[in-house]
C-alpha atoms as a PDB file:
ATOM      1  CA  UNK A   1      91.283 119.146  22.334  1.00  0.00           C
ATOM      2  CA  UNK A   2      89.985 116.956  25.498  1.00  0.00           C
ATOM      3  CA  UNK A   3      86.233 117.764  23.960  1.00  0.00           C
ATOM      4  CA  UNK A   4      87.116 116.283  20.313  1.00  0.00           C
ATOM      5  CA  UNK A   5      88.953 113.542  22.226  1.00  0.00           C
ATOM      6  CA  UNK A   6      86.252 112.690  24.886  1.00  0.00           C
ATOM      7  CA  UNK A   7      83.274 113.157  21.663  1.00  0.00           C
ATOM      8  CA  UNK A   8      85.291 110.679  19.587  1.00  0.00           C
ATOM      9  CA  UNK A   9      85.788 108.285  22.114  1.00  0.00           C
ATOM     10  CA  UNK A  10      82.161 108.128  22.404  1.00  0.00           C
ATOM     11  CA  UNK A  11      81.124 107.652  18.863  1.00  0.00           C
ATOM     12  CA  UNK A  12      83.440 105.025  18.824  1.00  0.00           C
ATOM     13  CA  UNK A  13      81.643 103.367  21.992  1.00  0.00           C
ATOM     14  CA  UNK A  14      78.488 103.931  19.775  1.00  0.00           C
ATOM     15  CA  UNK A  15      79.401 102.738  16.514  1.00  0.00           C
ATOM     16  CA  UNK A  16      81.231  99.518  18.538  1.00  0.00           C
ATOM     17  CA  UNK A  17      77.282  98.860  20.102  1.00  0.00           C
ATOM     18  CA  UNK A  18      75.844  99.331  16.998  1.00  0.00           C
ATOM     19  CA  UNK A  19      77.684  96.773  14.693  1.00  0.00           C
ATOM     20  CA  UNK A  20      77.915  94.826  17.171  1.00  0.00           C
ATOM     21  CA  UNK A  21      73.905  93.882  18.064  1.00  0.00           C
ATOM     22  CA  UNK A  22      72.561  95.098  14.429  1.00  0.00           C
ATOM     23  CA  UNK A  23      72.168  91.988  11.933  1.00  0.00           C
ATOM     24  CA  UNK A  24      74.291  91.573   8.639  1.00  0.00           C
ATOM     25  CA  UNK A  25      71.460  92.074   6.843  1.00  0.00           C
ATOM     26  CA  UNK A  26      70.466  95.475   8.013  1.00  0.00           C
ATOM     27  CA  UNK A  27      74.312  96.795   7.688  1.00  0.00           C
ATOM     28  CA  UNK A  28      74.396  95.672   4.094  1.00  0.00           C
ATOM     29  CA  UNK A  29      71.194  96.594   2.719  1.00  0.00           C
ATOM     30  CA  UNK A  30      71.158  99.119  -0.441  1.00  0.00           C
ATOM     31  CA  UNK A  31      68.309 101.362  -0.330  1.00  0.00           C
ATOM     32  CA  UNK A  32      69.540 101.971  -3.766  1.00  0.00           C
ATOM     33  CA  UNK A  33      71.717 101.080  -6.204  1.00  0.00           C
ATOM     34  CA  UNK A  34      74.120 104.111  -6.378  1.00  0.00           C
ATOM     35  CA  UNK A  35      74.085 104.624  -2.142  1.00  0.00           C
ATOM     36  CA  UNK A  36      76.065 103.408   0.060  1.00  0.00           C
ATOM     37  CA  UNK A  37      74.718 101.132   2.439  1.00  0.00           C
ATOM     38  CA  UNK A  38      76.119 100.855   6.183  1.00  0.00           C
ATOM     39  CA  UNK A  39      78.649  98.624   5.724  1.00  0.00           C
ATOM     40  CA  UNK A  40      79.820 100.910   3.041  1.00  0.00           C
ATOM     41  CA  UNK A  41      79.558 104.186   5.143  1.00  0.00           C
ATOM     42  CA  UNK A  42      81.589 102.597   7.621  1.00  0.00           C
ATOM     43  CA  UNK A  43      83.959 101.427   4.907  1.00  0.00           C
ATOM     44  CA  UNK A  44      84.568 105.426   4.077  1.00  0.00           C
ATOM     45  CA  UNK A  45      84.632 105.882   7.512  1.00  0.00           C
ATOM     46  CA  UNK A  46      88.195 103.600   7.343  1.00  0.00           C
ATOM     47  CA  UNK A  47      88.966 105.693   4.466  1.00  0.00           C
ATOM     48  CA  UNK A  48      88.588 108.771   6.071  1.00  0.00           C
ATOM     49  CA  UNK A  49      90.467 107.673   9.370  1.00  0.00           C
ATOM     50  CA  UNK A  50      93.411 106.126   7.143  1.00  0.00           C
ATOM     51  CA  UNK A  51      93.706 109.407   5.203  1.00  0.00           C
ATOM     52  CA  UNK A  52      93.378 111.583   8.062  1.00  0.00           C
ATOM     53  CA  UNK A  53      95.654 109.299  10.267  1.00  0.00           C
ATOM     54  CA  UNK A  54      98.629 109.840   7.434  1.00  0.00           C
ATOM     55  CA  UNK A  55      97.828 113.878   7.686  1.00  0.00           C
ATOM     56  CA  UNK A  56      97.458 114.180  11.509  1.00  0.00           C
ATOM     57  CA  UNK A  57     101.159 112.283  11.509  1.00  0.00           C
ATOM     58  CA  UNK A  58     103.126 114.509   8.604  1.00  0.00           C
ATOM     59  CA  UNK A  59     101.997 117.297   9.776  1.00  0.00           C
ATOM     60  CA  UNK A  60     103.969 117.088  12.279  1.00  0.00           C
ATOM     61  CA  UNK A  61     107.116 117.128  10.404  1.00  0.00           C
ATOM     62  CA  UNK A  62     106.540 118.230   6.957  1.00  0.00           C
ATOM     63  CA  UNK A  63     106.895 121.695   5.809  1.00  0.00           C
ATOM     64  CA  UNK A  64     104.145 124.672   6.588  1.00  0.00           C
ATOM     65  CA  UNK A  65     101.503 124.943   5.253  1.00  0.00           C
ATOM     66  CA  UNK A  66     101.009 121.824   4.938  1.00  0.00           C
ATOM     67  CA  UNK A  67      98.908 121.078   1.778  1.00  0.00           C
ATOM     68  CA  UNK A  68      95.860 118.974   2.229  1.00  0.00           C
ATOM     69  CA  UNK A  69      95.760 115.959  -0.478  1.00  0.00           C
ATOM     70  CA  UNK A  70      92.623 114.843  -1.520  1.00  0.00           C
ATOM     71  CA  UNK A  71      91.511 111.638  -2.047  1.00  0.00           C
ATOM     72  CA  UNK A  72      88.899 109.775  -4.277  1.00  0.00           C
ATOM     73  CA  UNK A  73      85.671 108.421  -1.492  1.00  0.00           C
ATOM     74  CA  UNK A  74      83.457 106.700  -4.323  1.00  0.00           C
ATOM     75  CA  UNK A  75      86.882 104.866  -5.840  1.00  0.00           C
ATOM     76  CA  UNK A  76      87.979 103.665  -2.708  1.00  0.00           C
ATOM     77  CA  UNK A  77      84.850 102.318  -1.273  1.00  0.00           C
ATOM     78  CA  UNK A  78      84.481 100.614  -4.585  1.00  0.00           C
ATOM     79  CA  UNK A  79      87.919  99.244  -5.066  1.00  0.00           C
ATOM     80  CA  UNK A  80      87.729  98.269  -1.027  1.00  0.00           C
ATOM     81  CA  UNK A  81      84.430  96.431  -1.846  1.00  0.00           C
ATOM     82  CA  UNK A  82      83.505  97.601   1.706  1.00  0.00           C
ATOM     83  CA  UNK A  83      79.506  95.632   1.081  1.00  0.00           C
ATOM     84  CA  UNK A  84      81.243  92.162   0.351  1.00  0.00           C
ATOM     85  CA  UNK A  85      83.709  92.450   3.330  1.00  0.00           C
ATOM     86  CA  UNK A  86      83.513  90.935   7.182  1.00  0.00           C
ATOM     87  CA  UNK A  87      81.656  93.301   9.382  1.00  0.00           C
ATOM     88  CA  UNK A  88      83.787  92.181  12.461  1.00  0.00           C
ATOM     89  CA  UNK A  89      86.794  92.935   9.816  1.00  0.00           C
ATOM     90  CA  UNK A  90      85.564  96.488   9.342  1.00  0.00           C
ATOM     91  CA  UNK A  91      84.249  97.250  12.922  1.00  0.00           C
ATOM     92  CA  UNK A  92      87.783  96.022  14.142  1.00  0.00           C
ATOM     93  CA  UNK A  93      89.790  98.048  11.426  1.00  0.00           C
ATOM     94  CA  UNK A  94      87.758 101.051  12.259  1.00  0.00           C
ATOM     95  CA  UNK A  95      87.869 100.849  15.977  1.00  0.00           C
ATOM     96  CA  UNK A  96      91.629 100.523  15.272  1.00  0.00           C
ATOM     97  CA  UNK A  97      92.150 103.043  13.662  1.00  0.00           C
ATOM     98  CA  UNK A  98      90.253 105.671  15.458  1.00  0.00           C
ATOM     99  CA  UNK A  99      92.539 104.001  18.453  1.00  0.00           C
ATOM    100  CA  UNK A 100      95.507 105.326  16.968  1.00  0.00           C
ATOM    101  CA  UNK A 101      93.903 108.842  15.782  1.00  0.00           C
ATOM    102  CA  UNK A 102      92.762 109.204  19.153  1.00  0.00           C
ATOM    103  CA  UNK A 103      96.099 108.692  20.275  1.00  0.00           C
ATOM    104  CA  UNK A 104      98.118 111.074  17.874  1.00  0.00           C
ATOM    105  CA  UNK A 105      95.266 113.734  18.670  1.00  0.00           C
ATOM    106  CA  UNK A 106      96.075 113.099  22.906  1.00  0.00           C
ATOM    107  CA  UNK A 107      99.858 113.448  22.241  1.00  0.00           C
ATOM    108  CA  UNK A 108      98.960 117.274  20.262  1.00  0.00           C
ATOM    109  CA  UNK A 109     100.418 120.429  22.099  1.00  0.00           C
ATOM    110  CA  UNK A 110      98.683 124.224  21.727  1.00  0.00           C
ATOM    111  CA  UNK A 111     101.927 124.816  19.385  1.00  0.00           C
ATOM    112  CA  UNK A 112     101.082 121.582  16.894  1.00  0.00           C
ATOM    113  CA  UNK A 113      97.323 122.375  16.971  1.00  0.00           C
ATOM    114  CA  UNK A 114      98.259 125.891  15.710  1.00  0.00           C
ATOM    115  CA  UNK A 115     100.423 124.187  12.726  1.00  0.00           C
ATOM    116  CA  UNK A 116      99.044 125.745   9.476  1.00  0.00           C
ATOM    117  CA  UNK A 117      97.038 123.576   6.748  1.00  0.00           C
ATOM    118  CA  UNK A 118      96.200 124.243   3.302  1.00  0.00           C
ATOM    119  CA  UNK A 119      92.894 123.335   2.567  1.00  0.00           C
ATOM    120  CA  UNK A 120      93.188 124.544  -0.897  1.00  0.00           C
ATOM    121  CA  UNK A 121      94.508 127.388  -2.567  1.00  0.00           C
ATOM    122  CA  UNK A 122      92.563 130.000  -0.928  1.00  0.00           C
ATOM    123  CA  UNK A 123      91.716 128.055   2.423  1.00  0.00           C
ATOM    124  CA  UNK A 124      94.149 127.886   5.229  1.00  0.00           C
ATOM    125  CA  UNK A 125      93.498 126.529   8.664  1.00  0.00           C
ATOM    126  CA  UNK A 126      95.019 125.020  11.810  1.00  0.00           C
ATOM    127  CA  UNK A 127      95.535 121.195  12.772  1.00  0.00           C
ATOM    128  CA  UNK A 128      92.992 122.001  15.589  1.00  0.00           C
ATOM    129  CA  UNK A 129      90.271 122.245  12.816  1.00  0.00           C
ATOM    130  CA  UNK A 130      91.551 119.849  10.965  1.00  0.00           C
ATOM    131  CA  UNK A 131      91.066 117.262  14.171  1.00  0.00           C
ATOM    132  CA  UNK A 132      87.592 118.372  15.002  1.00  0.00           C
ATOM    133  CA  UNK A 133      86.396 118.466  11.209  1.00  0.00           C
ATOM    134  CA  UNK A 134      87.572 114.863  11.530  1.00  0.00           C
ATOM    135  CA  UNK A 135      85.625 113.750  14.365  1.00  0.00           C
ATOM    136  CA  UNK A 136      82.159 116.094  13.246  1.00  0.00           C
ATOM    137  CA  UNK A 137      82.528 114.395  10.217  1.00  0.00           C
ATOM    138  CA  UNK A 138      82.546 110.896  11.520  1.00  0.00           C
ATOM    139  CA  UNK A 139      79.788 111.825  14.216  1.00  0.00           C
ATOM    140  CA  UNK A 140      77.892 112.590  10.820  1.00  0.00           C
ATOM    141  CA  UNK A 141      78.314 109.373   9.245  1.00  0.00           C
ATOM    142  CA  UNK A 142      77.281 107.254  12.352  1.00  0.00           C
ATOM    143  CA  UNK A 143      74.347 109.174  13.016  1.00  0.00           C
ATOM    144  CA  UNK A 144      73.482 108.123   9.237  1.00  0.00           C
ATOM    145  CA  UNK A 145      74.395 104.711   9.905  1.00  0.00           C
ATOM    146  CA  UNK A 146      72.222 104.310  13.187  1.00  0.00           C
ATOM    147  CA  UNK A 147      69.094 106.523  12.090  1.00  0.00           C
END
């Protein structure tokens, strides 16, 4: 787990240089109507730290398997209007978050990153995968975001 912890402490030092010398202008911009534009992506990325924060935590003391809920990206980002929000708001909620996930993911022993996950009805994994999906798939978004 210290390689998923050390790469996610990275991107975070990444994203955190990123927002903070890139102009409002450039985070907001929609290269299309129906895409999301930086500040958005980011905005998921809050999403997807909040949702994976709540599983990383029951997991630990829920019931095995423990089933995967899935949640609704385009909604939230919508209902969140992520492109109208503060970009120090969102960098700081983000960073925050990540803080805590980083923490939760430091405190995991080889028994908890064994615990079992249902993906879906057919797909069963570990909490280890779970963690480094989590931090692949944010190193995909920022890499998006900074291209």
């Amino acid at each position: 787990m210290t390689e998923t912890t050390n790469k996610l402490e990275d991107l975070l030092q990444k994203g955190l240089d990123y927002f903070s010398k890139t102009y409002e202008e450039e985070i907001s911009k929609k290269l299309a109507p129906e895409k999301w534009s930086k500040k958005e992506i980011l905005g998921h990325l809050i999403d997807s730290g909040i949702n994976n924060l709540q599983r990383f935590t029951e997991i630990q003391f829920e019931n095995k398997p423990y089933r995967i809920r899935k949640y609704n990206q385009n909604e939230l980002v919508i209902a969140n209007d992520y492109q109208n929000a503060q970009n120090k708001e969102l960098l700081g909620f983000w960073i925050a978050i990540n803080n805590r996930i980083l923490n939760i993911m430091k405190l995991q022993t080889e028994e908890s990153l064994n615990y079992k996950i249902e993906l879906s009805i057919d797909n069963t994994s570990d909490l280890r995968f779970l963690m480094t999906d989590y931090v692949d798939h944010l190193e995909h978004h920022l890499n998006q975001i900074i291209k």
